[in-house]
C-alpha atoms as a PDB file:
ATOM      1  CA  UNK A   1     123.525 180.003  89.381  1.00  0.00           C
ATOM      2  CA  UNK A   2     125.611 181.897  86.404  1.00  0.00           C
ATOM      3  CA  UNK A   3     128.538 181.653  88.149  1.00  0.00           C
ATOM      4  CA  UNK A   4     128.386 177.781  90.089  1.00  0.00           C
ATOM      5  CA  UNK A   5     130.809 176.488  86.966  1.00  0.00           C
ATOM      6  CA  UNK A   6     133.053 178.179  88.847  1.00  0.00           C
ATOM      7  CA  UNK A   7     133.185 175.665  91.679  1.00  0.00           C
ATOM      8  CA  UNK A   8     135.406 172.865  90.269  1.00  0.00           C
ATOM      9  CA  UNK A   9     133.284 169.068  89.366  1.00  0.00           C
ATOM     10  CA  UNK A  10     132.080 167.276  92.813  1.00  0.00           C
ATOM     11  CA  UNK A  11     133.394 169.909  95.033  1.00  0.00           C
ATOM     12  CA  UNK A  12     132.797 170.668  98.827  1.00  0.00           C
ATOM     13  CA  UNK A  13     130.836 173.397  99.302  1.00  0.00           C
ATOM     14  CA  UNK A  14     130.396 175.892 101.983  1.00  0.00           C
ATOM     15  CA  UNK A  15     126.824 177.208 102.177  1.00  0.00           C
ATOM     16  CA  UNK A  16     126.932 180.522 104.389  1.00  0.00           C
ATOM     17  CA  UNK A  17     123.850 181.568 105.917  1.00  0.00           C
ATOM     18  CA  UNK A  18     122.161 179.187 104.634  1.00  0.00           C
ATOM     19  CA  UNK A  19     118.168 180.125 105.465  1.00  0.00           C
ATOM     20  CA  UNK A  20     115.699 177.703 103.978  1.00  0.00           C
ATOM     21  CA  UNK A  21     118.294 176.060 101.251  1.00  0.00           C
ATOM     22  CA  UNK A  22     118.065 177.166  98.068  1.00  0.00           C
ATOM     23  CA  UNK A  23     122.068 177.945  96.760  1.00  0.00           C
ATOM     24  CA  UNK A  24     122.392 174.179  99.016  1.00  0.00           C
ATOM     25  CA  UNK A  25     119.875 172.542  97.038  1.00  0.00           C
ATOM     26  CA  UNK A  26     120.831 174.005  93.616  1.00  0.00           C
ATOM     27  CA  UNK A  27     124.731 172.732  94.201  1.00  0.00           C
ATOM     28  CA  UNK A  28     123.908 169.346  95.979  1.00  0.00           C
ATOM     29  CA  UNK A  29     121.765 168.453  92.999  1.00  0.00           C
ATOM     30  CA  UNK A  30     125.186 169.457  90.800  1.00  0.00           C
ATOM     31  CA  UNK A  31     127.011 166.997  92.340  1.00  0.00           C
ATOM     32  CA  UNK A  32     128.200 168.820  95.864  1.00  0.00           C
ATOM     33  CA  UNK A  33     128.903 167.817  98.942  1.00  0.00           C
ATOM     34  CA  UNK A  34     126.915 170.628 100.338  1.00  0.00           C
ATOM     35  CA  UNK A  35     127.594 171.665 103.700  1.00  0.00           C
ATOM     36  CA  UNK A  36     125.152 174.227 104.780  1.00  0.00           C
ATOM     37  CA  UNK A  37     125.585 176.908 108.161  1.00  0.00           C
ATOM     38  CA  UNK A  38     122.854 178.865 109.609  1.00  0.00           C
ATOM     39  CA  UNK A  39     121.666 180.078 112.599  1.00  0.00           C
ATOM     40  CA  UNK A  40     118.301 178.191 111.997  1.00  0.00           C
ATOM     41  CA  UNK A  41     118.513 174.720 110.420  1.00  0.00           C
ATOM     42  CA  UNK A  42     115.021 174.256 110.639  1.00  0.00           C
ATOM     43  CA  UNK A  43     113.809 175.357 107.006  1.00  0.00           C
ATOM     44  CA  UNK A  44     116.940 173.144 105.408  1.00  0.00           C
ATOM     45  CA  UNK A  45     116.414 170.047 103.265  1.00  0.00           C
ATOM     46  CA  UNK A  46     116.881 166.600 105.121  1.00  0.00           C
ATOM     47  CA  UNK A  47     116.214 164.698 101.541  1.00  0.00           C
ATOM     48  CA  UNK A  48     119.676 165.628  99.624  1.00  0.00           C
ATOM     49  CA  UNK A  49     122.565 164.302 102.182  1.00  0.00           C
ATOM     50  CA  UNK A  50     123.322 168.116 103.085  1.00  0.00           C
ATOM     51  CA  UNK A  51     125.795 168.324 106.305  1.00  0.00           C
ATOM     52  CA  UNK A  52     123.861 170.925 108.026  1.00  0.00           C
ATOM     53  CA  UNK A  53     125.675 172.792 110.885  1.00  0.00           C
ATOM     54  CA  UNK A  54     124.244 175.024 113.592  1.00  0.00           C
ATOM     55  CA  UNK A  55     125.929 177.671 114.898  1.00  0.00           C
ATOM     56  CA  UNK A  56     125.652 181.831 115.260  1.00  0.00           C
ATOM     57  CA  UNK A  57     127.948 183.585 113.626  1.00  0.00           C
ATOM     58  CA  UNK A  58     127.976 186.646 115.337  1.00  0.00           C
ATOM     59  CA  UNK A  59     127.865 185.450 119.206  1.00  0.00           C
ATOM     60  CA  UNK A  60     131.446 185.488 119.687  1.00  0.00           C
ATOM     61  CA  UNK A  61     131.870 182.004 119.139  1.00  0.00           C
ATOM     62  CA  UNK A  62     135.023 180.263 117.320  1.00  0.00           C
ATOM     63  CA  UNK A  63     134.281 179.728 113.565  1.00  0.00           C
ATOM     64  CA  UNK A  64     132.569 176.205 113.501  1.00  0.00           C
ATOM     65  CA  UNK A  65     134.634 174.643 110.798  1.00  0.00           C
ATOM     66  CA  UNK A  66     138.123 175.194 112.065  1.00  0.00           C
ATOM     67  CA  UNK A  67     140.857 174.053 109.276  1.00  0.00           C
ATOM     68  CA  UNK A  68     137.977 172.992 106.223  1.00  0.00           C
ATOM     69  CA  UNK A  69     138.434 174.240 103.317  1.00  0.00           C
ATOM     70  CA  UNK A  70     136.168 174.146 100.745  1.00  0.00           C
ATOM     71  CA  UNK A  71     136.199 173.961  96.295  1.00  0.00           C
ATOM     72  CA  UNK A  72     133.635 176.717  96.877  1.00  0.00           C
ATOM     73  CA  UNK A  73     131.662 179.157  99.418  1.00  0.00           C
ATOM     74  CA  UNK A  74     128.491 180.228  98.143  1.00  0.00           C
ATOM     75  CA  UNK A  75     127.203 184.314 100.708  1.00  0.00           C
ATOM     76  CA  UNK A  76     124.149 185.341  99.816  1.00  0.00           C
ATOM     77  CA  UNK A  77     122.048 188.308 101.529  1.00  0.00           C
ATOM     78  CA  UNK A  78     124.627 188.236 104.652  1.00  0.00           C
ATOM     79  CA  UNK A  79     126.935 190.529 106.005  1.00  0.00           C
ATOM     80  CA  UNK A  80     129.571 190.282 108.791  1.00  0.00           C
ATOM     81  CA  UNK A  81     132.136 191.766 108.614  1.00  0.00           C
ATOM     82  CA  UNK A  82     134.633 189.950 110.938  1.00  0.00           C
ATOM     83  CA  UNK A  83     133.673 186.324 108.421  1.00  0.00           C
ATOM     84  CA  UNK A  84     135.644 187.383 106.079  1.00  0.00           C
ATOM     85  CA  UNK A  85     139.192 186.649 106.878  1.00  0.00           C
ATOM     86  CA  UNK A  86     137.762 183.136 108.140  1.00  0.00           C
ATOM     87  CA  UNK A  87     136.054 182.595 104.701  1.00  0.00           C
ATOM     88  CA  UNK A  88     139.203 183.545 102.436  1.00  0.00           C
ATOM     89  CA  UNK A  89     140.856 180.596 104.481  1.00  0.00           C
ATOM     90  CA  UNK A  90     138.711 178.477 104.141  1.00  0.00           C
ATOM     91  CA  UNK A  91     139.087 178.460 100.184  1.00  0.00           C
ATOM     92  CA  UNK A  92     141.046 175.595  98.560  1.00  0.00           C
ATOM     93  CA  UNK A  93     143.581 176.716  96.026  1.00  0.00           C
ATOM     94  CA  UNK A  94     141.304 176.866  93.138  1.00  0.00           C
ATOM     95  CA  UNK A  95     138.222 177.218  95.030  1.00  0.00           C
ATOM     96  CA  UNK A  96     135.445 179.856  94.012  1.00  0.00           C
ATOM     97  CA  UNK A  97     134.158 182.426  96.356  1.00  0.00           C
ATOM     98  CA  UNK A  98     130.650 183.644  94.997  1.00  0.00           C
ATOM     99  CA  UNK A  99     129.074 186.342  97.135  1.00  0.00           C
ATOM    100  CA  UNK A 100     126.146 189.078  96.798  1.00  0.00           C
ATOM    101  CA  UNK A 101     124.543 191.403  99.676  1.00  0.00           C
ATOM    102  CA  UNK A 102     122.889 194.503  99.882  1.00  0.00           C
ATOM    103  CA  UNK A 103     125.194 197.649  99.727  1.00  0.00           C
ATOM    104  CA  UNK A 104     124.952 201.475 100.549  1.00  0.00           C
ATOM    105  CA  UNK A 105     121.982 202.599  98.718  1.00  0.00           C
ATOM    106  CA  UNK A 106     119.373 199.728  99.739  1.00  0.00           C
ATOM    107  CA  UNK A 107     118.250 201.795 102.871  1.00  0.00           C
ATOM    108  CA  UNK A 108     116.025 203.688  99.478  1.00  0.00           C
ATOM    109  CA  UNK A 109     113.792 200.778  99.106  1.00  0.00           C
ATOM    110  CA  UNK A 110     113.814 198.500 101.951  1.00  0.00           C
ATOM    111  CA  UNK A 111     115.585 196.534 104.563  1.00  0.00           C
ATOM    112  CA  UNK A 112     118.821 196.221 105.381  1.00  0.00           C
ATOM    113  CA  UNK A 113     119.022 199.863 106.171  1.00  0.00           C
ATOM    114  CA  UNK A 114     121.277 199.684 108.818  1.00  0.00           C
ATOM    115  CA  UNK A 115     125.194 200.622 107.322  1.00  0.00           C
ATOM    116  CA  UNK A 116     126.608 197.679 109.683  1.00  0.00           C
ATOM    117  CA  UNK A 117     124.354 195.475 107.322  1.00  0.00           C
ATOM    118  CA  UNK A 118     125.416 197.304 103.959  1.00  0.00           C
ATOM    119  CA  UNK A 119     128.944 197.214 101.985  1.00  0.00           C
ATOM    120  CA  UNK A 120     130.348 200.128 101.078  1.00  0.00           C
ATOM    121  CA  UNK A 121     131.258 200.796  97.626  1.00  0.00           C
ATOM    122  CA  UNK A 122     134.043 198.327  96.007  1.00  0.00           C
ATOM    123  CA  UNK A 123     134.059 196.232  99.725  1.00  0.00           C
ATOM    124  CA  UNK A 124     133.862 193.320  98.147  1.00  0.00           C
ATOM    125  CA  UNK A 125     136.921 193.628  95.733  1.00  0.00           C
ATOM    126  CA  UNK A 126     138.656 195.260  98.381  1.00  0.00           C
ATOM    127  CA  UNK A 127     138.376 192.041 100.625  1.00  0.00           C
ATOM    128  CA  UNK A 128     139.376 190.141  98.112  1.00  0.00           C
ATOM    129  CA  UNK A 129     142.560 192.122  96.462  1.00  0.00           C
ATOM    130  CA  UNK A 130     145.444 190.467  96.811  1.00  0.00           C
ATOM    131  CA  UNK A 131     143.524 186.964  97.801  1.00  0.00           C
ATOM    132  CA  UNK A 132     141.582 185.890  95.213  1.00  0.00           C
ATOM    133  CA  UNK A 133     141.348 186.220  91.302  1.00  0.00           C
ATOM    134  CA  UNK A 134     138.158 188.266  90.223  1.00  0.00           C
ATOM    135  CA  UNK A 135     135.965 186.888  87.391  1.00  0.00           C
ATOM    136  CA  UNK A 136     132.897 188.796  88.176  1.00  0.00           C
ATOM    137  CA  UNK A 137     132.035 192.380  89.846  1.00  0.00           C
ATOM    138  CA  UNK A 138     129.145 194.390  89.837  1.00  0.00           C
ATOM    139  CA  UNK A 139     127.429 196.863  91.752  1.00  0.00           C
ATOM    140  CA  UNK A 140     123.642 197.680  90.892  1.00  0.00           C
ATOM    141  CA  UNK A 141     120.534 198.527  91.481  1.00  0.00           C
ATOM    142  CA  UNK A 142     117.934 194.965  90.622  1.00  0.00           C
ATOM    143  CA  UNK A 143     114.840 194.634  90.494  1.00  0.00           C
ATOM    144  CA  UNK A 144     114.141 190.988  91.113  1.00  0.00           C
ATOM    145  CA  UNK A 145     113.340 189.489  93.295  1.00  0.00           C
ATOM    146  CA  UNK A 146     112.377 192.698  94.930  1.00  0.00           C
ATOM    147  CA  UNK A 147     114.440 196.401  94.041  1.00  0.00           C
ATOM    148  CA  UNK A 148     117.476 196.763  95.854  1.00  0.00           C
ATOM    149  CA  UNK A 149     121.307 197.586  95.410  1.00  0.00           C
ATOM    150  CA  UNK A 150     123.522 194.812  95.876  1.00  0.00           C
ATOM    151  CA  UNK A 151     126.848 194.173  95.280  1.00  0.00           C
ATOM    152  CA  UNK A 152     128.287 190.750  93.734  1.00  0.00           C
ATOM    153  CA  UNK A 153     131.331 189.128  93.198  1.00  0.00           C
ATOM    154  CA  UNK A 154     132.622 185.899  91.751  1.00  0.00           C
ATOM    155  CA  UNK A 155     136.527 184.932  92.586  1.00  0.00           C
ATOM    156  CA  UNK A 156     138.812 182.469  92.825  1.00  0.00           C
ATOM    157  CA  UNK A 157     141.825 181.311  94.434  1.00  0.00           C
ATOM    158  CA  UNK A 158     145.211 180.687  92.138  1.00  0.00           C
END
């Protein structure tokens, strides 16, 4: 939520991993044209005119949304790896990327614990050096909604 001004005025959206809706419900009721991707549609809104799109990610399958590009893509508490080349092109020029996971350090107090599921330190403005224009970094420990180390990022395309 701090960082949806990002995402220019009646924007396309790209909702990534999706899960029950809550980033696509937040942005469709800012004006969006949301259009959220999951695995699992089955715990998205039907009442806000989302374009909801099926598909696995990870099965080898070609990226579901070949040439789209979006005003901003909205990652939250997904990793995988081999998305983000697919996701920096599908940015606009101006478009925001806004993106937060679990990072080395989570396996302490929970699930992910996995280091396939957990960024390293500084991955995220590593994948996007030389891309996208960084207004927002960090790297913590939080402890809401539950205590875990994530790392987030806020960017945009110039």
């Amino acid at each position: 939520m701090q960082w949806a001004g990002l995402i220019s005025p009646g924007a396309a959206v790209l909702d990534v991993a999706a899960g029950g809706g809550r980033h696509s419900r937040f942005l469709a009721q800012r004006g969006h044209h949301v259009t959220s991707l999951d695995r699992d549609v089955r715990a998205l809104p039907r009442d806000l005119g989302l374009e909801i799109i099926q598909a696995d990610l990870e099965d080898g399958s070609p990226w579901p949304l070949p040439g789209r590009t979006f005003g901003g893509i909205v990652v939250t508490n997904y990793l995988h790896r081999p998305l983000f080349r697919m996701l920096l092109d599908a940015l606009a020029p101006e478009g925001a990327l806004i993106y937060e996971t679990f990072m080395a350090g989570n396996e302490r107090f929970g699930r992910p614990t996995n280091p396939d599921f957990l960024l390293k330190d500084g991955e995220l403005l590593e994948v996007v050096r030389g891309h996208l224009s960084v207004t927002a970094y960090e790297a913590r420990l939080i402890s809401e909604p539950r205590t875990a180390m994530v790392q987030r990022i806020a960017a945009r395309r110039r």
